[in-house]
C-alpha atoms as a PDB file:
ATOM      1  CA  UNK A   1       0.000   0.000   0.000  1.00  0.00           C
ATOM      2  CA  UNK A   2       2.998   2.351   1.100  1.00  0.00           C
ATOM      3  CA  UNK A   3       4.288   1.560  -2.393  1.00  0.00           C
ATOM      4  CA  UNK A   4       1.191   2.459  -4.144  1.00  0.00           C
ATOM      5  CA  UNK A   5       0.663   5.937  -2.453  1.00  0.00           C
ATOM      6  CA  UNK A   6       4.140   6.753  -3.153  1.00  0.00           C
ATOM      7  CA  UNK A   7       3.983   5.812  -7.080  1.00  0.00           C
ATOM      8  CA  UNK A   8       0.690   7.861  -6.983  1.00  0.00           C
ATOM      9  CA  UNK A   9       2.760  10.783  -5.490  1.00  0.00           C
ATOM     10  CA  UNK A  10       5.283  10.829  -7.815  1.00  0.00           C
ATOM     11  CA  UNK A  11       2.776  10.443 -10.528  1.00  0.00           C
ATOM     12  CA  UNK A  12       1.168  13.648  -9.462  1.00  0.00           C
ATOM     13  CA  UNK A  13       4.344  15.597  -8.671  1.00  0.00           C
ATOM     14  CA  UNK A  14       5.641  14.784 -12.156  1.00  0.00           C
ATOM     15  CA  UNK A  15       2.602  15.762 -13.878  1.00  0.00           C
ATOM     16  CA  UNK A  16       1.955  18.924 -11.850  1.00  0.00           C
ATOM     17  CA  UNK A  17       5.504  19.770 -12.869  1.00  0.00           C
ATOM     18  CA  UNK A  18       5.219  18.935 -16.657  1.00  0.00           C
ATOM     19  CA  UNK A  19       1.969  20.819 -16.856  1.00  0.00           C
ATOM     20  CA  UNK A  20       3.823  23.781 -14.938  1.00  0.00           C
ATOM     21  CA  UNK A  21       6.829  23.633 -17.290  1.00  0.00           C
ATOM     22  CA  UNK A  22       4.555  23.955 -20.295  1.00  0.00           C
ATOM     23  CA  UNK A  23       1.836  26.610 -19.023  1.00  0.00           C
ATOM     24  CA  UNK A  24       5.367  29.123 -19.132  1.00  0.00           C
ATOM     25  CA  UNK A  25       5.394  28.342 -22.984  1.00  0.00           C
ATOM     26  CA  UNK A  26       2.069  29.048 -23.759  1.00  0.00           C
ATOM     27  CA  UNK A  27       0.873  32.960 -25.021  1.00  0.00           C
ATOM     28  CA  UNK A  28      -1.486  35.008 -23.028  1.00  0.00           C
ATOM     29  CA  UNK A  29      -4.573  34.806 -25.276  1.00  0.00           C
ATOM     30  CA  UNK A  30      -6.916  37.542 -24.043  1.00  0.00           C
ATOM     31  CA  UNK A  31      -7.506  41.350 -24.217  1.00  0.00           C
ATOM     32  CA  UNK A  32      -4.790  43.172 -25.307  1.00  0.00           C
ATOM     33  CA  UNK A  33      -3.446  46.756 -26.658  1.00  0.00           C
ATOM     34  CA  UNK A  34      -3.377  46.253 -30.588  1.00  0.00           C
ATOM     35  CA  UNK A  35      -5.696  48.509 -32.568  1.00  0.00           C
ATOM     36  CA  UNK A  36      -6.476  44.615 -34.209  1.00  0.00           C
ATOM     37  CA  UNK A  37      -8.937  43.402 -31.376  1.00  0.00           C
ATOM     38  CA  UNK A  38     -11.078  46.569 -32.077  1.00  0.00           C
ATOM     39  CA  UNK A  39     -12.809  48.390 -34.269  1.00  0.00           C
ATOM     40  CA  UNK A  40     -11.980  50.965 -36.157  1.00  0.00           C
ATOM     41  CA  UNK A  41     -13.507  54.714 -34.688  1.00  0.00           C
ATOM     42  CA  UNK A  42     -16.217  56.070 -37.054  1.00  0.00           C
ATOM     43  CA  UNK A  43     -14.834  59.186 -38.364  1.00  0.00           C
ATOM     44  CA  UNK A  44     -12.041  56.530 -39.901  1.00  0.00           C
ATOM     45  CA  UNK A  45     -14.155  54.572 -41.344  1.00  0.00           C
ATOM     46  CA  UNK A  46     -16.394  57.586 -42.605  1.00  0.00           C
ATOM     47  CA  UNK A  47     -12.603  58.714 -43.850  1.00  0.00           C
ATOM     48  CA  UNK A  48     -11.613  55.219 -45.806  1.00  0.00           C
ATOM     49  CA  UNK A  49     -15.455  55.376 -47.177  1.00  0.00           C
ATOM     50  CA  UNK A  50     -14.573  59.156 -48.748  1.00  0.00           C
ATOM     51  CA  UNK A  51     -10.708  57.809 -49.682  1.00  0.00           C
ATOM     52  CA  UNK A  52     -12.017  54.399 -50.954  1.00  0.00           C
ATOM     53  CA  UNK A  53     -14.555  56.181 -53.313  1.00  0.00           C
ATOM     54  CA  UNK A  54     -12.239  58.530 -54.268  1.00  0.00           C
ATOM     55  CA  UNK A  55      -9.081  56.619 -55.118  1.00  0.00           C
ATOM     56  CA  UNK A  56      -9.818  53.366 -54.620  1.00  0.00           C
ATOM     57  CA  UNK A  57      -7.775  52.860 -51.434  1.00  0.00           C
ATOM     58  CA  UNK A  58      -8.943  52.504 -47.894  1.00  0.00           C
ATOM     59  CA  UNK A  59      -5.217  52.485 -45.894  1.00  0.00           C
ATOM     60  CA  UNK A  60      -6.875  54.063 -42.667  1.00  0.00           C
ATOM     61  CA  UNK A  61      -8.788  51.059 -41.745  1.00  0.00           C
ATOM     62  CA  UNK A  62      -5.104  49.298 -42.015  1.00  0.00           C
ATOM     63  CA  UNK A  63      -5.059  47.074 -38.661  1.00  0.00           C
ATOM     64  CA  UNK A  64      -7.873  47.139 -37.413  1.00  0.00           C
ATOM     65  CA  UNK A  65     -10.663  44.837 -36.100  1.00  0.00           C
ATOM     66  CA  UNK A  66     -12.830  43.132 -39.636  1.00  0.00           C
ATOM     67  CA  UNK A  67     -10.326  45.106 -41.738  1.00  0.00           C
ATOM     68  CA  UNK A  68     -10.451  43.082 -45.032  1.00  0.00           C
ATOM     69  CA  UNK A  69     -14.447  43.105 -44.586  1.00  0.00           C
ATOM     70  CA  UNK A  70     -15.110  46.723 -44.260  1.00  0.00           C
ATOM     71  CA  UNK A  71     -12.202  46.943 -47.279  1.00  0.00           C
ATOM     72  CA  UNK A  72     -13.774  44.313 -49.803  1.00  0.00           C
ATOM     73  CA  UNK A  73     -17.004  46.356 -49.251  1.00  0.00           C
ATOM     74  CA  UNK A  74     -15.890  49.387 -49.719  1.00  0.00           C
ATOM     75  CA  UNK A  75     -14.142  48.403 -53.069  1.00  0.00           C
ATOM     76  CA  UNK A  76     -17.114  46.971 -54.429  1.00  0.00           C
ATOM     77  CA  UNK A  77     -19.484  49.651 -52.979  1.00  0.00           C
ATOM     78  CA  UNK A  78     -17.350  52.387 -54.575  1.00  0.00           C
ATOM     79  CA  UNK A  79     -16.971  50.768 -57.955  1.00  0.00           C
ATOM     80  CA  UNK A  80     -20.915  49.828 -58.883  1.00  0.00           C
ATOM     81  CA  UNK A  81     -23.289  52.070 -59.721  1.00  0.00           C
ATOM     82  CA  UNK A  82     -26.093  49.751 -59.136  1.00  0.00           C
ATOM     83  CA  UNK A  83     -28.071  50.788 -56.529  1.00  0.00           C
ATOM     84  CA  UNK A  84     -29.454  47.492 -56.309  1.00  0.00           C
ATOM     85  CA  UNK A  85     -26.170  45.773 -55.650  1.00  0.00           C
ATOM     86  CA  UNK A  86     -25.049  48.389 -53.108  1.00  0.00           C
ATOM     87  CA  UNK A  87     -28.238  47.334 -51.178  1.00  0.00           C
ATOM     88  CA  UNK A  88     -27.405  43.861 -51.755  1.00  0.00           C
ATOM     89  CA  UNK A  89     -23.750  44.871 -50.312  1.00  0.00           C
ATOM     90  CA  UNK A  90     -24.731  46.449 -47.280  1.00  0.00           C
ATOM     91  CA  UNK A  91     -27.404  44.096 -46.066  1.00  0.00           C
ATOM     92  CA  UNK A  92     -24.147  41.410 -46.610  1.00  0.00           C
ATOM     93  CA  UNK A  93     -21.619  43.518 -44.522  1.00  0.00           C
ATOM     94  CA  UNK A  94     -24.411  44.045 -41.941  1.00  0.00           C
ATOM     95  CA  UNK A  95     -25.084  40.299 -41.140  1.00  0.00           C
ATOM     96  CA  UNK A  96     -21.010  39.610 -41.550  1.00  0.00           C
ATOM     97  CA  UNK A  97     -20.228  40.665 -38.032  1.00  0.00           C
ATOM     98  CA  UNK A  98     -21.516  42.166 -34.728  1.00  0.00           C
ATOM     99  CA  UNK A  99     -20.430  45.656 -35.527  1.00  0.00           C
ATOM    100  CA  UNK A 100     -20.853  48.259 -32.831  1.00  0.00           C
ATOM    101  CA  UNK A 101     -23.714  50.188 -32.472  1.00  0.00           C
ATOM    102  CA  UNK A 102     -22.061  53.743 -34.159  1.00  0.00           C
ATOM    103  CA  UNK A 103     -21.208  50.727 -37.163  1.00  0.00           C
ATOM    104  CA  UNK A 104     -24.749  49.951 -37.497  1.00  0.00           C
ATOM    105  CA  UNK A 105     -25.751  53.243 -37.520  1.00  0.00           C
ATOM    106  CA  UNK A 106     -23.430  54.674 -40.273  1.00  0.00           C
ATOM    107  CA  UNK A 107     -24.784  50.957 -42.364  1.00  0.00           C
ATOM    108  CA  UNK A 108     -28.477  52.284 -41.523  1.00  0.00           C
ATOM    109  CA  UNK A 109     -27.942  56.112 -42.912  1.00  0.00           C
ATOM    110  CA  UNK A 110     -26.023  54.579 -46.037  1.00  0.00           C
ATOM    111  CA  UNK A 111     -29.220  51.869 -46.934  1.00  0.00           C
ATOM    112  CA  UNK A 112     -31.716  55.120 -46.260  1.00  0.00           C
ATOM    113  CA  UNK A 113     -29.596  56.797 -49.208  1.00  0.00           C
ATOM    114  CA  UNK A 114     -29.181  54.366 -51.225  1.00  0.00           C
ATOM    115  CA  UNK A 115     -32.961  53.586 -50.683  1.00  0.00           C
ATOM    116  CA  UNK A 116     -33.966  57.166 -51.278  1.00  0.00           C
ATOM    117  CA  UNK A 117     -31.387  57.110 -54.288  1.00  0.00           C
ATOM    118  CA  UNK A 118     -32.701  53.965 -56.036  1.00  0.00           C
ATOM    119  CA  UNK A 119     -35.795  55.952 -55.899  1.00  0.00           C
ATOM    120  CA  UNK A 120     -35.038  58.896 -57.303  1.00  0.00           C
ATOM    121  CA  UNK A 121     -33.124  56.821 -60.354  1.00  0.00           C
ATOM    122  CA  UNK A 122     -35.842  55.201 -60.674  1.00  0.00           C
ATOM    123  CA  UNK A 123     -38.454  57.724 -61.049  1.00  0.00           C
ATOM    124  CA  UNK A 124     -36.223  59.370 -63.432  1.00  0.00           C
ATOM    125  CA  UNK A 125     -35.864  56.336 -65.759  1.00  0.00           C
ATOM    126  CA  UNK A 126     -40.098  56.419 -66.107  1.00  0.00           C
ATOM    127  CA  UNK A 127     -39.514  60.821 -66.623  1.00  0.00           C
ATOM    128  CA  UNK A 128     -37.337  59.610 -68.858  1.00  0.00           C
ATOM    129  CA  UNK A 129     -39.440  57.193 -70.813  1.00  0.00           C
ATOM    130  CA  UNK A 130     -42.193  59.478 -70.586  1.00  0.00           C
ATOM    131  CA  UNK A 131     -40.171  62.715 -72.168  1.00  0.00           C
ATOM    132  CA  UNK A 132     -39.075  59.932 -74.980  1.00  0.00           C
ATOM    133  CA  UNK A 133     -42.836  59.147 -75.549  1.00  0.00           C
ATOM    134  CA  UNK A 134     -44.282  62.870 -75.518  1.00  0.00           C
ATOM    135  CA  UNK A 135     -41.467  63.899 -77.795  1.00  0.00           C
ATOM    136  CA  UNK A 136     -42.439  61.040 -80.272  1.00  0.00           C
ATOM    137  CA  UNK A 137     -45.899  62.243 -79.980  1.00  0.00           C
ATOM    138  CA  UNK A 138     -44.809  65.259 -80.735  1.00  0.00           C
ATOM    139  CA  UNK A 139     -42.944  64.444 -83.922  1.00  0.00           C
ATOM    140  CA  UNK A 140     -45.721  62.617 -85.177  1.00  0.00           C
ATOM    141  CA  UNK A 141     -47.908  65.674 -85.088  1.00  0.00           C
ATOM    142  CA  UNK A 142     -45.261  67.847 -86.553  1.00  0.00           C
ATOM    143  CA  UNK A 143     -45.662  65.477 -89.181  1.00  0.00           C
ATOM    144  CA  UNK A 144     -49.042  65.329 -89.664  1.00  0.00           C
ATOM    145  CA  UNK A 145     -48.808  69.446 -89.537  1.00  0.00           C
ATOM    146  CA  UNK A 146     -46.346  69.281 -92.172  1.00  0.00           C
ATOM    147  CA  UNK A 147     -48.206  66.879 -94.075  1.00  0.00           C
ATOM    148  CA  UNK A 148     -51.299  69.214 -94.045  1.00  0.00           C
ATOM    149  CA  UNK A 149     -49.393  72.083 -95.001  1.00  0.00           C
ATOM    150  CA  UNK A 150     -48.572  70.545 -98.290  1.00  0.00           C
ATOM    151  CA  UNK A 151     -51.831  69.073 -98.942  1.00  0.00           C
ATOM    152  CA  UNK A 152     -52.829  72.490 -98.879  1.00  0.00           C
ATOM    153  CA  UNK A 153     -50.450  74.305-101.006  1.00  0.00           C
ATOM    154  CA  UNK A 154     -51.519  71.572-103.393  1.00  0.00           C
ATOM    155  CA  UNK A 155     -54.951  72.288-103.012  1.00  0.00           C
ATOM    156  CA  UNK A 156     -54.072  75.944-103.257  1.00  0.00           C
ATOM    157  CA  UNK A 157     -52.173  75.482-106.532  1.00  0.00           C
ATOM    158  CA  UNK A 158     -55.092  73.525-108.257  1.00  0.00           C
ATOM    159  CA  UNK A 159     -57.700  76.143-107.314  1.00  0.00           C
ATOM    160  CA  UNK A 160     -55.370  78.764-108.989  1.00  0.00           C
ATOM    161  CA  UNK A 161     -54.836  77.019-112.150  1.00  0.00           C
ATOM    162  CA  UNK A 162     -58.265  75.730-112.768  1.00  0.00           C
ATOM    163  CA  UNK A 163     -60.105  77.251-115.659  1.00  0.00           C
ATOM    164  CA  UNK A 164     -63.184  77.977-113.606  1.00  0.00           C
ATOM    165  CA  UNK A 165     -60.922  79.772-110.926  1.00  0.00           C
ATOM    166  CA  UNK A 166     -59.427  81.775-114.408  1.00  0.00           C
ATOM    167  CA  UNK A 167     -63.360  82.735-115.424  1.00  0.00           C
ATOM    168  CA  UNK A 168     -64.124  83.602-112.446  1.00  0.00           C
ATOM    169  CA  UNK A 169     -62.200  86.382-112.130  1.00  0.00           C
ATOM    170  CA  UNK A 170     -62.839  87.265-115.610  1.00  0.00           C
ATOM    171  CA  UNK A 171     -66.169  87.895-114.508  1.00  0.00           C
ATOM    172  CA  UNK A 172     -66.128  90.239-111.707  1.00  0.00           C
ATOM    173  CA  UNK A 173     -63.792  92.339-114.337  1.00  0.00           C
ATOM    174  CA  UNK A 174     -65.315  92.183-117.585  1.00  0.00           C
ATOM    175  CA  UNK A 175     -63.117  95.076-118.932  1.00  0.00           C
ATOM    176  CA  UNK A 176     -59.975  93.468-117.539  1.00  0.00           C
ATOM    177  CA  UNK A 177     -59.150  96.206-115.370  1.00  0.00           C
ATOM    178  CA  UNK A 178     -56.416  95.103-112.972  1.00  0.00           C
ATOM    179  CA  UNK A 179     -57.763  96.409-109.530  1.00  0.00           C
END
């Protein structure tokens, strides 16, 4: 018995010590200093928005917490026109992390103006279509305008060289006074 408490001992001395010896090796994984473990403040990202839209880079947001998220959005934010995709964009980026409340904000204000800008595009487009179909309406009775104005000059030119139009006027002058 003696013997098997003291191989137990040494079993547990050796192990404490092994697991000791190792926990010095091992990195401190927790909160710490780096800019990386948070998120960027929102006047930078409002910056790297401007800068990415701009010139196509977004350096500020260099470092910091979701980094290549906020920077693959903003490159294909910035480069489509489609107000549809940008939508499509923003709801992505929205459900991609658990961005701070200032974060979800700033995504909030930019799917109102893209919302209100869709709109606007799109009311445009049927201006557009209906300026295209009032101008065509247009034309076709500047046509039809021109087309009577001819019909009457010809109708004007066969009433003046008729021979009853010539007698007629004959007739009111029989001594061929000109008047």
């Amino acid at each position: 018995m003696r013997n098997l408490i003291t191989i137990l001992m040494i079993c547990t001395l050796s192990a404490c010590q092994a697991i000791s010896s190792s926990v010095g090796h091992v990195n401190f994984v927790g909160p710490s200093n780096s800019k990386q473990s948070e998120f960027a403040p929102l006047t930078t990202l409002v910056t790297a928005h401007q800068s990415a839209c701009d010139n196509g880079t977004a350096k500020q947001l260099v470092g910091y917490r979701a980094y290549l998220q906020l920077h693959e959005f903003l490159q294909a934010f910035c480069s489509t026109r489609s107000t549809t995709t940008q939508l499509r964009l923003i709801a992505q980026l929205h459900q991609q992390n658990d961005w701070p409340q200032d974060y979800l904000s700033y995504f909030a204000m930019l799917h109102q103006h893209i919302t209100t800008l869709r709109q606007y595009k799109l009311e445009n487009i049927a201006l557009k279509k209906q300026l295209t179909e009032q101008q065509n309406a247009l034309h076709n009775v500047e046509l039809a305008l021109s087309n009577l104005k001819q019909k009457l000059a010809q109708i004007e030119q066969q009433h003046l060289l008729s021979p009853s139009h010539t007698d007629a006027e004959t007739d009111s002058n029989p001594l061929g006074e000109q008047q």
